[in-house]
N, C-alpha and C. Protein backbone atom coordinates (compact mmCIF):
# COMPACT_ATOMS: atom_id res chain seq x y z
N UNK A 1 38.84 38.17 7.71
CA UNK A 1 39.50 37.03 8.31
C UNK A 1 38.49 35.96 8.73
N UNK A 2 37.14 36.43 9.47
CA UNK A 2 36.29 35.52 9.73
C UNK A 2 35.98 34.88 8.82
N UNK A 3 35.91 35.15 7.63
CA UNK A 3 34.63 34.98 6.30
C UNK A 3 35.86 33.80 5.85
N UNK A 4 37.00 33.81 5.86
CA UNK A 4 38.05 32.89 5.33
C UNK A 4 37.96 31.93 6.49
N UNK A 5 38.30 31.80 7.84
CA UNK A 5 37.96 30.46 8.90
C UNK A 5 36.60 30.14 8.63
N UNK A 6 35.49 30.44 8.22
CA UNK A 6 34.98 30.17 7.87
C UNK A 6 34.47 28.88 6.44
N UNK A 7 35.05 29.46 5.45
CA UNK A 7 35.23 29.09 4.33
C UNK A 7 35.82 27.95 4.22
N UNK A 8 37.10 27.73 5.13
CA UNK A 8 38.20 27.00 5.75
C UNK A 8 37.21 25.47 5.73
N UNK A 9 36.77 26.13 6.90
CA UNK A 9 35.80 25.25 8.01
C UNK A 9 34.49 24.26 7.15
N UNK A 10 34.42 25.33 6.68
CA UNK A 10 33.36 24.31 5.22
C UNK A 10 34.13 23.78 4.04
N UNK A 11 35.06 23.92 3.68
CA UNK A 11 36.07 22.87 3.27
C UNK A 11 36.18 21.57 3.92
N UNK A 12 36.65 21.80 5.38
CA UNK A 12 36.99 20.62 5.95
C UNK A 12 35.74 19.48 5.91
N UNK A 13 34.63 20.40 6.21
CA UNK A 13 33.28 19.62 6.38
C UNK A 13 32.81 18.98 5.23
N UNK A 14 33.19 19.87 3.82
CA UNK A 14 32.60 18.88 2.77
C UNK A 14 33.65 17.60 2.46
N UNK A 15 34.78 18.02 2.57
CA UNK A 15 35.40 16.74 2.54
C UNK A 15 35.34 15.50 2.98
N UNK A 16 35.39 16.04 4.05
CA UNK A 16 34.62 14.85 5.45
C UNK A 16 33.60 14.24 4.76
N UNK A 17 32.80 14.64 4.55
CA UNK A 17 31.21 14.26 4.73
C UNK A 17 31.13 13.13 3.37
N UNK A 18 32.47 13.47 2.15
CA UNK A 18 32.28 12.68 0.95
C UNK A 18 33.03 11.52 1.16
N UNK A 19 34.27 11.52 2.10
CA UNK A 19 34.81 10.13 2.53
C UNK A 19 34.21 9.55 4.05
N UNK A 20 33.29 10.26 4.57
CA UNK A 20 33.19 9.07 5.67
C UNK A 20 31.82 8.48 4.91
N UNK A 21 31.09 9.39 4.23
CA UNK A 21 30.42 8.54 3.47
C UNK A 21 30.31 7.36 3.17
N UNK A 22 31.24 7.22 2.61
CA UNK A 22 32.30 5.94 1.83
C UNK A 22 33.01 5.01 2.82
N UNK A 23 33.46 5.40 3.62
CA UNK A 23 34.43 4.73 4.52
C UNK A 23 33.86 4.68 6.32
N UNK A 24 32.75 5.52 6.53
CA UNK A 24 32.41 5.50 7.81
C UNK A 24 33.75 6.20 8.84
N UNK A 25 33.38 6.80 10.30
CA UNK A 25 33.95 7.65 11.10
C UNK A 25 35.15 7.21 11.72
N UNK A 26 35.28 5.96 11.69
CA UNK A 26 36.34 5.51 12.11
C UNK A 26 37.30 5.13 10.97
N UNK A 27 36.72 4.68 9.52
CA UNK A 27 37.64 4.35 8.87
C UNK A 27 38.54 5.39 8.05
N UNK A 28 38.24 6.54 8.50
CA UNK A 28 38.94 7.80 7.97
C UNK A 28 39.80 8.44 9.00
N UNK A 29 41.35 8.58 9.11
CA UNK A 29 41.97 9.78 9.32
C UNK A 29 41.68 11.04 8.90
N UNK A 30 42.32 11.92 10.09
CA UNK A 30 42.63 13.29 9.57
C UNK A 30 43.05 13.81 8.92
N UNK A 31 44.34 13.34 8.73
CA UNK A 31 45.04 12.98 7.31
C UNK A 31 44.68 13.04 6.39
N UNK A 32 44.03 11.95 5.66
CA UNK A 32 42.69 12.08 4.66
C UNK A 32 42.38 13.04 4.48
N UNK A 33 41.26 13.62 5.42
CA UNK A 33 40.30 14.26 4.75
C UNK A 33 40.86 15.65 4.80
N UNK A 34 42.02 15.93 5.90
CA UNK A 34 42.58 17.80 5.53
C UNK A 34 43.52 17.67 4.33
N UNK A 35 44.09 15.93 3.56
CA UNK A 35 44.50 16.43 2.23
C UNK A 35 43.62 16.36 1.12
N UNK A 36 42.20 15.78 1.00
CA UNK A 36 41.24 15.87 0.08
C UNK A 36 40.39 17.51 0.36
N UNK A 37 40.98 18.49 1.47
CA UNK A 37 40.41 19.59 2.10
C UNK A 37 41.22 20.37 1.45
N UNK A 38 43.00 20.11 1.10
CA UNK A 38 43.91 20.90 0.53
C UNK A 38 44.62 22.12 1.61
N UNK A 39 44.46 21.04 2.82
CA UNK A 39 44.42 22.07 3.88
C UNK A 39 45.81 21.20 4.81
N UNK A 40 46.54 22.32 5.11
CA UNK A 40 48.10 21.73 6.01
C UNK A 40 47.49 20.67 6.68
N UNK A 41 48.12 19.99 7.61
CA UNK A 41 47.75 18.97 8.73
C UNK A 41 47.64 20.03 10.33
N UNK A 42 48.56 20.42 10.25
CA UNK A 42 48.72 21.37 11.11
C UNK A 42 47.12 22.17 11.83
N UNK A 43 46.93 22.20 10.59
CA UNK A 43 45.53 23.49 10.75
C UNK A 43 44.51 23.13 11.54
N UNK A 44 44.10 21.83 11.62
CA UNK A 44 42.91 20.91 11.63
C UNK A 44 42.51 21.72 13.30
N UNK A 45 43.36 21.74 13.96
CA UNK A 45 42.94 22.25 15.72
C UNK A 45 42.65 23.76 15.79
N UNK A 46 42.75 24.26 14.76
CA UNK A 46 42.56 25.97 14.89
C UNK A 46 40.49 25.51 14.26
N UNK A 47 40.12 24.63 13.41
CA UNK A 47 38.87 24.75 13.33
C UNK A 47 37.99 23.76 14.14
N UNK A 48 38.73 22.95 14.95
CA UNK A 48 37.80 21.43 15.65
C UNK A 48 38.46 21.44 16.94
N UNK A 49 37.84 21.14 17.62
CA UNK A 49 39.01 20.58 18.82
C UNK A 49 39.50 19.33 19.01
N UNK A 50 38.76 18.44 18.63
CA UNK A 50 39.36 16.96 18.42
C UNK A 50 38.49 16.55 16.82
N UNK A 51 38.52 15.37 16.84
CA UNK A 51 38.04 14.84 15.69
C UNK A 51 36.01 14.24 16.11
N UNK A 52 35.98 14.41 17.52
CA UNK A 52 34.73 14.14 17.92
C UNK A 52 34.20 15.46 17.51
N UNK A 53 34.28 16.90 17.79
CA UNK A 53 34.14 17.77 17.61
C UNK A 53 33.78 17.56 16.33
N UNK A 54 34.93 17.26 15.45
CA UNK A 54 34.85 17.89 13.90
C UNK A 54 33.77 16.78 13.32
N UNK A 55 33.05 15.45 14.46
CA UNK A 55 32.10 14.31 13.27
C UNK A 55 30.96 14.99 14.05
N UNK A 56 30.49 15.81 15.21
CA UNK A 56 29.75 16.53 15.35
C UNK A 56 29.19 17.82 14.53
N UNK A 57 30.06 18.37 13.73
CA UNK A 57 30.29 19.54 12.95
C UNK A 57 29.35 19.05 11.92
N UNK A 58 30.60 18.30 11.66
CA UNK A 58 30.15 17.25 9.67
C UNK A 58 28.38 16.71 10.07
N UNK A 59 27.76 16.30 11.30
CA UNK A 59 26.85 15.73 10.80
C UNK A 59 25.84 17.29 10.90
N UNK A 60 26.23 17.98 11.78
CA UNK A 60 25.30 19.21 11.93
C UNK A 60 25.27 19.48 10.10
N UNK A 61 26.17 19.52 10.23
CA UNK A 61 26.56 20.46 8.57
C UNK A 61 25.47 19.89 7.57
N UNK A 62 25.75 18.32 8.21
CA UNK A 62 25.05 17.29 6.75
C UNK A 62 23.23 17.71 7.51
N UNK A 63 23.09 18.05 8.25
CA UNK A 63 21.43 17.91 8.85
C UNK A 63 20.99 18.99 8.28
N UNK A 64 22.03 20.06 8.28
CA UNK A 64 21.18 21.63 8.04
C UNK A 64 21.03 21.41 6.57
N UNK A 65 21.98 20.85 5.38
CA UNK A 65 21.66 20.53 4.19
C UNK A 65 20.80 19.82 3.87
N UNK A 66 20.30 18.37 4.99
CA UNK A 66 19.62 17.18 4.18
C UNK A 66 18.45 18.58 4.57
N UNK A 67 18.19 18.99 5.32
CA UNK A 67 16.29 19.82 5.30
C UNK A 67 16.62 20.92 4.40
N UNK A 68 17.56 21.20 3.66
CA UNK A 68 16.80 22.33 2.79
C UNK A 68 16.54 21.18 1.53
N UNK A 69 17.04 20.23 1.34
CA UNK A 69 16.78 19.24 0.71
C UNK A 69 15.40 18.64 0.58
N UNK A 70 15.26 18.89 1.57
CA UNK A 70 13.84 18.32 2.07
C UNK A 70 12.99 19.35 2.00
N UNK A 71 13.02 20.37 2.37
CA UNK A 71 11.82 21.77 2.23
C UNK A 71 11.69 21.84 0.89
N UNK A 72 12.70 21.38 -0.22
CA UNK A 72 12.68 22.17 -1.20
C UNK A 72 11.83 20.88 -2.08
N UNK A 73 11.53 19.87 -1.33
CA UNK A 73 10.93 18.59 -1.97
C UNK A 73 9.89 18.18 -1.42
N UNK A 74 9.45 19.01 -0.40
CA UNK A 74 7.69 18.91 0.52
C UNK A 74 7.48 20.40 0.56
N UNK A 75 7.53 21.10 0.21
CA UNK A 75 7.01 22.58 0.72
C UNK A 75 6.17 22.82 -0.60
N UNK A 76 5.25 23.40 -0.49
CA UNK A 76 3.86 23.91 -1.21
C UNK A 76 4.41 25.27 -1.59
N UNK A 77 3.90 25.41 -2.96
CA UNK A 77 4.32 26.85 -3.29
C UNK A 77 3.61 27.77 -4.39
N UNK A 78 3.69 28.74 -4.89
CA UNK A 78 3.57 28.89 -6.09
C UNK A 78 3.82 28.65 -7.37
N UNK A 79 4.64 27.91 -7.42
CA UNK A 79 5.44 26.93 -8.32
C UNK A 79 5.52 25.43 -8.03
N UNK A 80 4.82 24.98 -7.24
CA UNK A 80 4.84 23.80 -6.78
C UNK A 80 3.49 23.58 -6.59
N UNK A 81 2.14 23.03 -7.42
CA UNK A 81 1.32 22.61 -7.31
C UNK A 81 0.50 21.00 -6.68
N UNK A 82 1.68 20.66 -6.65
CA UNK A 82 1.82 19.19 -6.84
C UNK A 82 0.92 18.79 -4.80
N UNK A 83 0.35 18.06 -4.73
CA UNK A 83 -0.42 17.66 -4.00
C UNK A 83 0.29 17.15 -2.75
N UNK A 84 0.21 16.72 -1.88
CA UNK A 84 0.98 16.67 -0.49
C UNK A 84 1.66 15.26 -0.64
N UNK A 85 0.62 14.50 -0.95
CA UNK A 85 1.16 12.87 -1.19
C UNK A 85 1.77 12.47 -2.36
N UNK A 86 1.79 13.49 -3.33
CA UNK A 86 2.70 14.06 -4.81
C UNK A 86 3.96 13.84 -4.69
N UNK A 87 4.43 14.80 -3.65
CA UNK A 87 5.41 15.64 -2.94
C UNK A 87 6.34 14.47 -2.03
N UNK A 88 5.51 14.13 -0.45
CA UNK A 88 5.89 13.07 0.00
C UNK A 88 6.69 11.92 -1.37
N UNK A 89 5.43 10.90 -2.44
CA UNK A 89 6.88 10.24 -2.64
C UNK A 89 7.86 10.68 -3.80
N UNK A 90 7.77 12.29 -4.16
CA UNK A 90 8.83 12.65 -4.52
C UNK A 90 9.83 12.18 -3.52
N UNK A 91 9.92 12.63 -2.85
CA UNK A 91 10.82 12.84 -1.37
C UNK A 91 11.24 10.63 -1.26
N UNK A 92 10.32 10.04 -1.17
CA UNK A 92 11.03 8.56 -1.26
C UNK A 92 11.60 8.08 -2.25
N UNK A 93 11.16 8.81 -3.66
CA UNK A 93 11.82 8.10 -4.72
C UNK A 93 13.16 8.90 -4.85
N UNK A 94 13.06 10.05 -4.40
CA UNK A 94 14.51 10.59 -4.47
C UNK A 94 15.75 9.57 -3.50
N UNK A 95 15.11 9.13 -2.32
CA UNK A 95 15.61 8.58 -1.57
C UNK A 95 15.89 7.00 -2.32
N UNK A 96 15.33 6.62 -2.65
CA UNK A 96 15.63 5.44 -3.11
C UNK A 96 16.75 5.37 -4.64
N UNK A 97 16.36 6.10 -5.49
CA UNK A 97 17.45 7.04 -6.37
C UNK A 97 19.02 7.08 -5.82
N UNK A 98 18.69 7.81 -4.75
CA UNK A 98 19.99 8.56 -4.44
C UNK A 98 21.10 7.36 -3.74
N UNK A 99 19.78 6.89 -2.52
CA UNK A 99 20.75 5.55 -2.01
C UNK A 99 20.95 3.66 -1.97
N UNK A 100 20.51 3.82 -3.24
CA UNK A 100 20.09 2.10 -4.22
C UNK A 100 21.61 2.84 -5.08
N UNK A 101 22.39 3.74 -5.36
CA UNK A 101 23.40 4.09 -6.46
C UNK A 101 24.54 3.00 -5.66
N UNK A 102 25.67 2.75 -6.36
CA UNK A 102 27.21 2.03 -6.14
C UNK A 102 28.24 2.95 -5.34
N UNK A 103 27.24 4.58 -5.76
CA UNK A 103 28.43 5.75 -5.42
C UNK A 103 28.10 6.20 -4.00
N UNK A 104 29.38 5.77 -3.01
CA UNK A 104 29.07 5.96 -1.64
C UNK A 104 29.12 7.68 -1.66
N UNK A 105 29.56 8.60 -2.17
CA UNK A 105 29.08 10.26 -2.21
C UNK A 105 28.12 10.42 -1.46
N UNK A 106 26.99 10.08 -2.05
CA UNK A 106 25.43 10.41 -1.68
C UNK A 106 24.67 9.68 -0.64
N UNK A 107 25.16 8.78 0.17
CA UNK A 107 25.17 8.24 0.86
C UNK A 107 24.30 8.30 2.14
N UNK A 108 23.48 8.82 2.97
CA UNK A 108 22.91 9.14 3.88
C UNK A 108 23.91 9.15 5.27
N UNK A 109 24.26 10.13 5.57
CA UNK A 109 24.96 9.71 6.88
C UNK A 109 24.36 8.98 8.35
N UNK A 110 22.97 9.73 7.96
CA UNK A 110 21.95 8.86 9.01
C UNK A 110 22.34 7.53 9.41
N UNK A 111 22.32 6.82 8.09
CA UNK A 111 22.11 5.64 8.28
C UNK A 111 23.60 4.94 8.11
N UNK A 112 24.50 6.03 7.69
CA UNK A 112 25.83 5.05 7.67
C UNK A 112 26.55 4.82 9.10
N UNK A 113 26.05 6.12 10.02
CA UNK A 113 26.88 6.34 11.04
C UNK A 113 26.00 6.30 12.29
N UNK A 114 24.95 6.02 12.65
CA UNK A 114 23.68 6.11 13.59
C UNK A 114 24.52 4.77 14.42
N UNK A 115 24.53 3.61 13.60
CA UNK A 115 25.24 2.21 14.68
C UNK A 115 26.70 2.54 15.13
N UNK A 116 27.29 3.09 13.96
CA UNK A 116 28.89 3.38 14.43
C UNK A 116 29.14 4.41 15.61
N UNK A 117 28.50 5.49 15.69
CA UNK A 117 28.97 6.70 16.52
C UNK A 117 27.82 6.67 17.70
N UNK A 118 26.83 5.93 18.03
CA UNK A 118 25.78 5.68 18.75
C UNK A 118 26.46 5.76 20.26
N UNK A 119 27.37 4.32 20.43
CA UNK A 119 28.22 4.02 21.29
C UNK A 119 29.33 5.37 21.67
N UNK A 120 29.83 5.80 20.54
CA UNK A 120 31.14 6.46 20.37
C UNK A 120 30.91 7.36 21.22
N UNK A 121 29.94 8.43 21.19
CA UNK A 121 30.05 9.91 20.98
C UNK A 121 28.64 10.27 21.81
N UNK A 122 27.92 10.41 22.78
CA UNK A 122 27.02 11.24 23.23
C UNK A 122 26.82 12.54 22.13
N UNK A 123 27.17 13.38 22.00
CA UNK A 123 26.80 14.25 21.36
C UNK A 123 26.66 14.36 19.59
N UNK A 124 27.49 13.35 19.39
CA UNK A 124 26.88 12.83 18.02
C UNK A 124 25.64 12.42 17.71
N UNK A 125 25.63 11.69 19.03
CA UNK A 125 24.45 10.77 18.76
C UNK A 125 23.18 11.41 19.61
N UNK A 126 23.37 12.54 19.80
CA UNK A 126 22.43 13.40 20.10
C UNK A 126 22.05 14.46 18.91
N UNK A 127 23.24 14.58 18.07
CA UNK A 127 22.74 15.27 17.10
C UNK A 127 21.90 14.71 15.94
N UNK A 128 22.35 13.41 16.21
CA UNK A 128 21.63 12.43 15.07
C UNK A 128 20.06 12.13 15.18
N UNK A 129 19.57 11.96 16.64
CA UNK A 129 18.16 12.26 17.35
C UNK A 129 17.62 13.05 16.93
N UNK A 130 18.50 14.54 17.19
CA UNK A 130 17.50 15.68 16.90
C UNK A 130 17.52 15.56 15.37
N UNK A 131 18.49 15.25 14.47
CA UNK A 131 18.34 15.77 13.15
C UNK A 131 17.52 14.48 13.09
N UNK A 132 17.30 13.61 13.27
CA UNK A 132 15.97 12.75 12.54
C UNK A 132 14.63 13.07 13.14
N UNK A 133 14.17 13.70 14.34
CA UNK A 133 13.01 13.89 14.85
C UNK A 133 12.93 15.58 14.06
N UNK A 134 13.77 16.20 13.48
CA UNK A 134 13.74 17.12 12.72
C UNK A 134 12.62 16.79 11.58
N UNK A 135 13.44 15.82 10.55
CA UNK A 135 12.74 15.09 9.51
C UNK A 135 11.71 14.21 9.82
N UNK A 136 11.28 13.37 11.46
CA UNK A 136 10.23 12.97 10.74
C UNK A 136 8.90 14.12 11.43
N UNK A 137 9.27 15.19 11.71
CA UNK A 137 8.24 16.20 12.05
C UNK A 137 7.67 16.95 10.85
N UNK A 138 8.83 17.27 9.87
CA UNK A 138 8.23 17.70 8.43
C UNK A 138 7.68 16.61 7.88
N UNK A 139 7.97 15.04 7.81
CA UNK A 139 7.14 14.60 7.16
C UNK A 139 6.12 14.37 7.61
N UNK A 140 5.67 14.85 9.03
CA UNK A 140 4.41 14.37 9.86
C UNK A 140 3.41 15.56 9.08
N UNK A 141 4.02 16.70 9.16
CA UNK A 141 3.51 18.14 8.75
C UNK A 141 2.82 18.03 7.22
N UNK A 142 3.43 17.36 6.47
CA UNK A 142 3.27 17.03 4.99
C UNK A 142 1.84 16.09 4.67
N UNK A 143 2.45 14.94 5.57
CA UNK A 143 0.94 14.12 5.85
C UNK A 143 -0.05 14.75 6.36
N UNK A 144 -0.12 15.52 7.30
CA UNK A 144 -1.53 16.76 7.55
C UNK A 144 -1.60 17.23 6.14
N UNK A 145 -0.75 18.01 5.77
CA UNK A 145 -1.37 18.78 4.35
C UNK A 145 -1.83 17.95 3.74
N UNK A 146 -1.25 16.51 3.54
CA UNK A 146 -2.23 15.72 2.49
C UNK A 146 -3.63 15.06 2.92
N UNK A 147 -3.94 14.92 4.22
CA UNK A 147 -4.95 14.80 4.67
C UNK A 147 -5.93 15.67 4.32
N UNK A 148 -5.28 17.36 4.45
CA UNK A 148 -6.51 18.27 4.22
C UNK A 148 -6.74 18.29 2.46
N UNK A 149 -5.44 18.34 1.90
CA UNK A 149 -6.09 18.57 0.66
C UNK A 149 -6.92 16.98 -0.34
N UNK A 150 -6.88 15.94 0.73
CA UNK A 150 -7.70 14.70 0.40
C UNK A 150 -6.58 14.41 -0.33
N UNK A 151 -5.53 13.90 -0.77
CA UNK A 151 -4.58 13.46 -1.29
C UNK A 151 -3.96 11.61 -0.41
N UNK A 152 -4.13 12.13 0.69
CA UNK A 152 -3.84 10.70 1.39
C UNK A 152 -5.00 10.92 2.83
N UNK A 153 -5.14 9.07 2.85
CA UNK A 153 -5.87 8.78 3.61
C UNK A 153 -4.89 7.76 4.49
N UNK A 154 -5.27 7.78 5.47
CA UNK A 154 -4.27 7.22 6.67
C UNK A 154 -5.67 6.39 7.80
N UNK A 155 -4.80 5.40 8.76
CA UNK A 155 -5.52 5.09 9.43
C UNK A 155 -5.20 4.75 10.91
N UNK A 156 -3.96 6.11 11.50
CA UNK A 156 -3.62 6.23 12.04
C UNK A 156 -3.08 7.86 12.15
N UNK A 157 -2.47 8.33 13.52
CA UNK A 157 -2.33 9.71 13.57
C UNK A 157 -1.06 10.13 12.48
N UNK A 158 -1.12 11.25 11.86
CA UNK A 158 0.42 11.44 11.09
C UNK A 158 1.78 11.36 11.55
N UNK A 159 1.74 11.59 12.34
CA UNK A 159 3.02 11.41 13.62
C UNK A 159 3.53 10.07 13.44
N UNK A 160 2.65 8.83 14.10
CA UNK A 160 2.42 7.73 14.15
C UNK A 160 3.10 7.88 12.59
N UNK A 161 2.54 7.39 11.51
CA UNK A 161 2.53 7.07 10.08
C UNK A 161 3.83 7.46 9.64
N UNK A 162 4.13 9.04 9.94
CA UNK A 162 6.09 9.82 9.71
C UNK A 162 6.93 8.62 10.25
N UNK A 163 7.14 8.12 11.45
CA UNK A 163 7.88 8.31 12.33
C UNK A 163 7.68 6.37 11.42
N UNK A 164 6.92 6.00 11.43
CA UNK A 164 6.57 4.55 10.82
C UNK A 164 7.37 4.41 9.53
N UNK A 165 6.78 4.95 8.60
CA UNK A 165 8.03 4.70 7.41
C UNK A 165 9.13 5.21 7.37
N UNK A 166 9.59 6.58 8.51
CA UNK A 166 10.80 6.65 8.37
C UNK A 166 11.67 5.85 8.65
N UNK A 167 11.37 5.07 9.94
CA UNK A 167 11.37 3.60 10.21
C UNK A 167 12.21 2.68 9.07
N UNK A 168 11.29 2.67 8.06
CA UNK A 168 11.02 1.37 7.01
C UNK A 168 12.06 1.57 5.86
N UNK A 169 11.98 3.36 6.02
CA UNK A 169 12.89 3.37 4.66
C UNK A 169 14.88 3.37 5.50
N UNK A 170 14.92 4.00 6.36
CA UNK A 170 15.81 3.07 6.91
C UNK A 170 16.26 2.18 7.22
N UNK A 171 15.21 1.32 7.36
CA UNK A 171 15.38 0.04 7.46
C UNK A 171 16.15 -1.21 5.80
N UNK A 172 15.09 0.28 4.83
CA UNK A 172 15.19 -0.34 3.80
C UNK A 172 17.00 -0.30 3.43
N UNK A 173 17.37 0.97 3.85
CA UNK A 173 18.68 1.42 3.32
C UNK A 173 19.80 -0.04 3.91
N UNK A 174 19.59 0.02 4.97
CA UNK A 174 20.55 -0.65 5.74
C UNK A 174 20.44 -1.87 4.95
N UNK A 175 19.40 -2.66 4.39
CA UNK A 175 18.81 -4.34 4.25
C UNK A 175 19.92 -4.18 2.68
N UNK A 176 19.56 -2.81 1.85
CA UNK A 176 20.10 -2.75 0.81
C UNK A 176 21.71 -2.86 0.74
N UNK A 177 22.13 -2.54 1.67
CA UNK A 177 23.74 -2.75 1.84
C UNK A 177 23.89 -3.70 1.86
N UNK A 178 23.05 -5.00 2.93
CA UNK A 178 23.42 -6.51 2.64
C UNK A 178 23.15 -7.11 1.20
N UNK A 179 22.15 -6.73 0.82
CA UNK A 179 21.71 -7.16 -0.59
C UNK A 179 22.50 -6.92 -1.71
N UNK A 180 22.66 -5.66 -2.08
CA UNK A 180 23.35 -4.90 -3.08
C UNK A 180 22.84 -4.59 -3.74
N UNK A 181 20.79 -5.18 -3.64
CA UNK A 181 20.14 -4.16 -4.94
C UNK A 181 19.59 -3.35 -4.43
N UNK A 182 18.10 -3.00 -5.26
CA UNK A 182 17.30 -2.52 -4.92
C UNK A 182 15.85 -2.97 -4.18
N UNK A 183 15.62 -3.95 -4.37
CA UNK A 183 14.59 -4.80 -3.84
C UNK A 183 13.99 -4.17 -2.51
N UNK A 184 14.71 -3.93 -1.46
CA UNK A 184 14.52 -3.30 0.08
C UNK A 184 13.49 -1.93 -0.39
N UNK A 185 14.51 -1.19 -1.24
CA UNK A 185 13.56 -0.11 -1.40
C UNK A 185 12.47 -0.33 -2.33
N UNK A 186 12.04 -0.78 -3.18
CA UNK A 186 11.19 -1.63 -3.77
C UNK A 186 9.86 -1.79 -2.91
N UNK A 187 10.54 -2.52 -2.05
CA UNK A 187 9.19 -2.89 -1.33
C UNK A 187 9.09 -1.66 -0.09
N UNK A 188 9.81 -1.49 0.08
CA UNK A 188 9.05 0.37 1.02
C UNK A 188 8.39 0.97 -0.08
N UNK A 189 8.95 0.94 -1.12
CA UNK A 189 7.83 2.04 -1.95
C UNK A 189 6.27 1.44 -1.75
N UNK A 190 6.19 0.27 -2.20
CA UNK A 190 5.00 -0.49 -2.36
C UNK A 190 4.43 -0.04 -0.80
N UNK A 191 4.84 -0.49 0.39
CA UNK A 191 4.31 -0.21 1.58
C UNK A 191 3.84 0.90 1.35
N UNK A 192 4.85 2.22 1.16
CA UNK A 192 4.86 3.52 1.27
C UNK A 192 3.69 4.12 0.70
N UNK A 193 3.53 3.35 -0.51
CA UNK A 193 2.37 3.68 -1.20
C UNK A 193 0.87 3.32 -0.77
N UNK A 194 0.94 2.04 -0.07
CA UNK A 194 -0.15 1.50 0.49
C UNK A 194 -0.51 2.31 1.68
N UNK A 195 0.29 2.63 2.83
CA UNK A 195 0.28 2.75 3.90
C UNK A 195 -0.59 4.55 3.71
N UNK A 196 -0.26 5.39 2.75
CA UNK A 196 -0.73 6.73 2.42
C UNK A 196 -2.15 6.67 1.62
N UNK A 197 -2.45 5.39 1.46
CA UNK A 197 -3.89 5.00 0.51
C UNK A 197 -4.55 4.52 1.74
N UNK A 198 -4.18 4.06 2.54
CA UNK A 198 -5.43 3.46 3.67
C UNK A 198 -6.17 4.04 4.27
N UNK A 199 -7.42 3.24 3.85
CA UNK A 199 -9.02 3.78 4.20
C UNK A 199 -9.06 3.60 5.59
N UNK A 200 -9.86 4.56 6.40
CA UNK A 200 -10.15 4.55 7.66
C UNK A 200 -10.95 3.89 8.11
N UNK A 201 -11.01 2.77 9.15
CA UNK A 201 -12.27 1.59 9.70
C UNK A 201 -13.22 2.17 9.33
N UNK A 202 -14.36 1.58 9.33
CA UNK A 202 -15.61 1.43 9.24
C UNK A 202 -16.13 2.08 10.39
N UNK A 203 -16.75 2.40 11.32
CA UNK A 203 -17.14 2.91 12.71
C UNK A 203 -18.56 1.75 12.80
C-alpha cells in the first residue's frame, strides 16, 4: 500500500513540475495537473495538504533530481577522466542547451519560480536557498579539484568564483526570456570561460 501512495505521489510531482514549468505556480490549478497525473480530483488531500505543501514537494522533488544531474556531470571517476574545468563547462553548456530550447519542459524551476514564490511561501522559498547553496557548494568543490589538478586558475577564493557565476548564469537565464535567444548565455559562457582561466596577481 505504501509503495503505491507513494508512486501516487511521484505522479503528482512529475506532472507538476512539467506544467508549472511552462506556466509558473500560480498559473496552474489542481485541476490541471491531477488530470495530466490521471489521478481523481478528490485524491489530491490524501498526498499534500494544500497546494503550498504540494509546490514545496515539487521543488524538493525537482532539487533532489537537478544534483544527481549534477553529480553525474562534475564527479570524477573511473570512467570519467575528463579534468575538473572539463567537467564544470560540461555542466554550463548543458545548461545553456537545456534552457536557450522554446520547450518550457526543461525549464529550470530555480529560476522560473525564485521571484514568483519568494513573496508567496516561506518555506518554498527556503527550500529554494537551500537547494541553490546545495549547487553552488558542489560547484565550489569542483573548482578546488580543478585548482589541484591545474586545470583552472582563479583569482579569487572558489566559493567566491561558484557562488559568482552561479549568479551570472542565472542571470543569464532570466535576460534570455526577455530576449528570446541565446546571446545571454553566450556571453556567460565567454565570462565563464574567462573567469576559470584567470591568472593570479603578480605579488
Amino acid at each position: 500500500m505504501r509503495a503505491t501512495h507513494d508512486s501516487t505521489r511521484h505522479r503528482i510531482l512529475d506532472a507538476g513540475e512539467s506544467l508549472i514549468a511552462k506556466k509558473g505556480f500560480n498559473g496552474i490549478g489542481l485541476a490541471e495537473i491531477l488530470a495530466a497525473a490521471e489521478i481523481p480530483k478528490g485524491s489530491f488531500y490524501h498526498y499534500f495538504g494544500s497546494k503550498e505543501a504540494y509546490g514545496n514537494a515539487l521543488l524538493e522533488h525537482y532539487i533532489e533530481g537537478y544534483k544527481l544531474k549534477l553529480d553525474a556531470l562534475l564527479n570524477a571517476d573511473g570512467l570519467n577522466s575528463a579534468t575538473a574545468r572539463e567537467r564544470l563547462m560540461s555542466y554550463w553548456s548543458d545548461w545553456l542547451n537545456s534552457q536557450s530550447t522554446c520547450s518550457g519542459a526543461r525549464k529550470c524551476l530555480v529560476v522560473k519560480l525564485s521571484a514568483e514564490v519568494a513573496d508567496l511561501s516561506d518555506d518554498m522559498r527556503n527550500t529554494l536557498k537551500q537547494g541553490t547553496d546545495r549547487v553552488i557548494k558542489r560547484l565550489t568543490t569542483c573548482i578546488e579539484e580543478g585548482i589541484v589538478d591545474q586545470s583552472i586558475q582563479i583569482n579569487q577564493p572558489a566559493a567566491v568564483v561558484a557562488q559568482m557565476l552561479y549568479q551570472l548564469w542565472l542571470g543569464a537565464s532570466l535576460l534570455s526570456k526577455l530576449s528570446g535567444d541565446r546571446s545571454s548565455f553566450e556571453l556567460a559562457m565567454q565570462v565563464t570561460e574567462a573567469t576559470l582561466s584567470a591568472s593570479h596577481p603578480s605579488s
